[in-house]
Protein backbone atom coordinates (compact mmCIF):
# COMPACT_ATOMS: atom_id res chain seq x y z
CA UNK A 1 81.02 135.37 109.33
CA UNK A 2 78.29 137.89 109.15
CA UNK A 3 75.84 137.50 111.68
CA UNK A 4 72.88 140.05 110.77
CA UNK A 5 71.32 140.73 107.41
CA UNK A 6 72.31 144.59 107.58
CA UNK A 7 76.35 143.86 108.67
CA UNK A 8 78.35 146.97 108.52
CA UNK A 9 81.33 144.24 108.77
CA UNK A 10 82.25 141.21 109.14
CA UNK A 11 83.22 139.19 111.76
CA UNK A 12 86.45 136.90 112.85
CA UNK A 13 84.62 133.97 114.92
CA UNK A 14 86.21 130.48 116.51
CA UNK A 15 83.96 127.35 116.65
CA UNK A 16 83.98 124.37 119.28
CA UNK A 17 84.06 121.40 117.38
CA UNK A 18 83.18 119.92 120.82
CA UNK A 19 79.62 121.63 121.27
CA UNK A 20 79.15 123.39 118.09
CA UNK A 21 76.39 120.09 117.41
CA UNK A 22 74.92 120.80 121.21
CA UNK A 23 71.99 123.00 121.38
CA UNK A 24 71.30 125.24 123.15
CA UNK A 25 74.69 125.58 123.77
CA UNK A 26 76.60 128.58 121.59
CA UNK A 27 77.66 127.17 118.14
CA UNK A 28 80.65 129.65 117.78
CA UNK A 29 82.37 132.69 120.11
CA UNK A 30 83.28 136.15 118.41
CA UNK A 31 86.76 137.17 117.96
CA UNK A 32 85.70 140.78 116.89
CA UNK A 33 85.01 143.18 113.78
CA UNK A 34 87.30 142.78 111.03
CA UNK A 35 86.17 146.19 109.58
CA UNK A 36 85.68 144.80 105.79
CA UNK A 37 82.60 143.33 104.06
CA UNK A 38 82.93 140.51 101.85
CA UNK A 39 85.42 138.31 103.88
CA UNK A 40 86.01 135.17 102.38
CA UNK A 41 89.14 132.65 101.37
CA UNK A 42 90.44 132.90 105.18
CA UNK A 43 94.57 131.07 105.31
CA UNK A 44 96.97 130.91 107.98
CA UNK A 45 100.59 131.08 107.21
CA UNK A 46 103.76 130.89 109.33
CA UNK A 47 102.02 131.81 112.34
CA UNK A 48 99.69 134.58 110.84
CA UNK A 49 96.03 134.49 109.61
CA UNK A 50 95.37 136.22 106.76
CA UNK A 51 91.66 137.05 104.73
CA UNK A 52 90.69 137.72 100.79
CA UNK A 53 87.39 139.73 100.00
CA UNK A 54 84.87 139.63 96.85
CA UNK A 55 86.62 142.98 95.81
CA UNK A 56 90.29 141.83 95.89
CA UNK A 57 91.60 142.99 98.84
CA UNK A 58 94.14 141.32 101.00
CA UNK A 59 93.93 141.82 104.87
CA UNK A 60 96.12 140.50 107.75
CA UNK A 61 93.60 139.49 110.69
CA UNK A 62 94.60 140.20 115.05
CA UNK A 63 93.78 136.22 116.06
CA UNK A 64 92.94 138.44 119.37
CA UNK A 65 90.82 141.08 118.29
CA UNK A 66 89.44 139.83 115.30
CA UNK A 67 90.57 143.89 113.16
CA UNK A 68 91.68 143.42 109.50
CA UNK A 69 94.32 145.43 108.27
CA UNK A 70 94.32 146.02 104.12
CA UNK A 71 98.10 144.84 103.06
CA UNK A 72 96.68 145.43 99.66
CA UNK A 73 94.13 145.93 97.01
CA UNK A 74 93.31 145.82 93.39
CA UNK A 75 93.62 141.79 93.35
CA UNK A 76 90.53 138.94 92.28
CA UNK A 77 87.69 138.17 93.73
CA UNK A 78 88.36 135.34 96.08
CA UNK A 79 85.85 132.94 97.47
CA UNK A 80 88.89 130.52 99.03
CA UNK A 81 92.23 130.27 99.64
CA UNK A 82 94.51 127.27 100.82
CA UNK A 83 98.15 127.33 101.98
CA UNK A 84 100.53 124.55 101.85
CA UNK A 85 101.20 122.47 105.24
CA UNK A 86 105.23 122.94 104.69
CA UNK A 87 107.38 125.73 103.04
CA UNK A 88 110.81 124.37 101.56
């Protein structure tokens, strides 16, 4: 999530499905920076969360302080991602 029209980086954020539909109250709570532009395709995997960008890199996000680290780069552009519910 980007939450300003000049982001230096985006943002890992959590949303109440509870109040997220009750205004005034706050729709979603920030996690933290993930230090990349471009986030998008967002999976988590055997207990881990990980992130694509638009310019093919492949970060693992902190569920606590929202910081992306780049596992690597090079790859697609990715506007999703989905993981499957059980590994064999």
């Amino acid at each position: 999530m980007t939450a300003t029209k000049d982001a230096t980086t985006d943002r890992l954020i959590t949303i109440d499905l509870n109040t997220s539909f009750n205004f005034p109250t706050p729709r979603c709570t920030v996690i933290g920076n993930i230090g990349q532009l471009g986030v998008d395709g967002m999976v988590s995997s055997l207990g881990e969360l990980f992130a694509m960008t638009h310019n093919g890199k492949l970060l693992k996000l902190s569920k606590t302080t929202g910081n992306g680290t780049v596992l690597s780069t090079g790859g697609p552009d990715v506007y999703g991602a989905a993981s499957p519910t059980q590994l064999n």
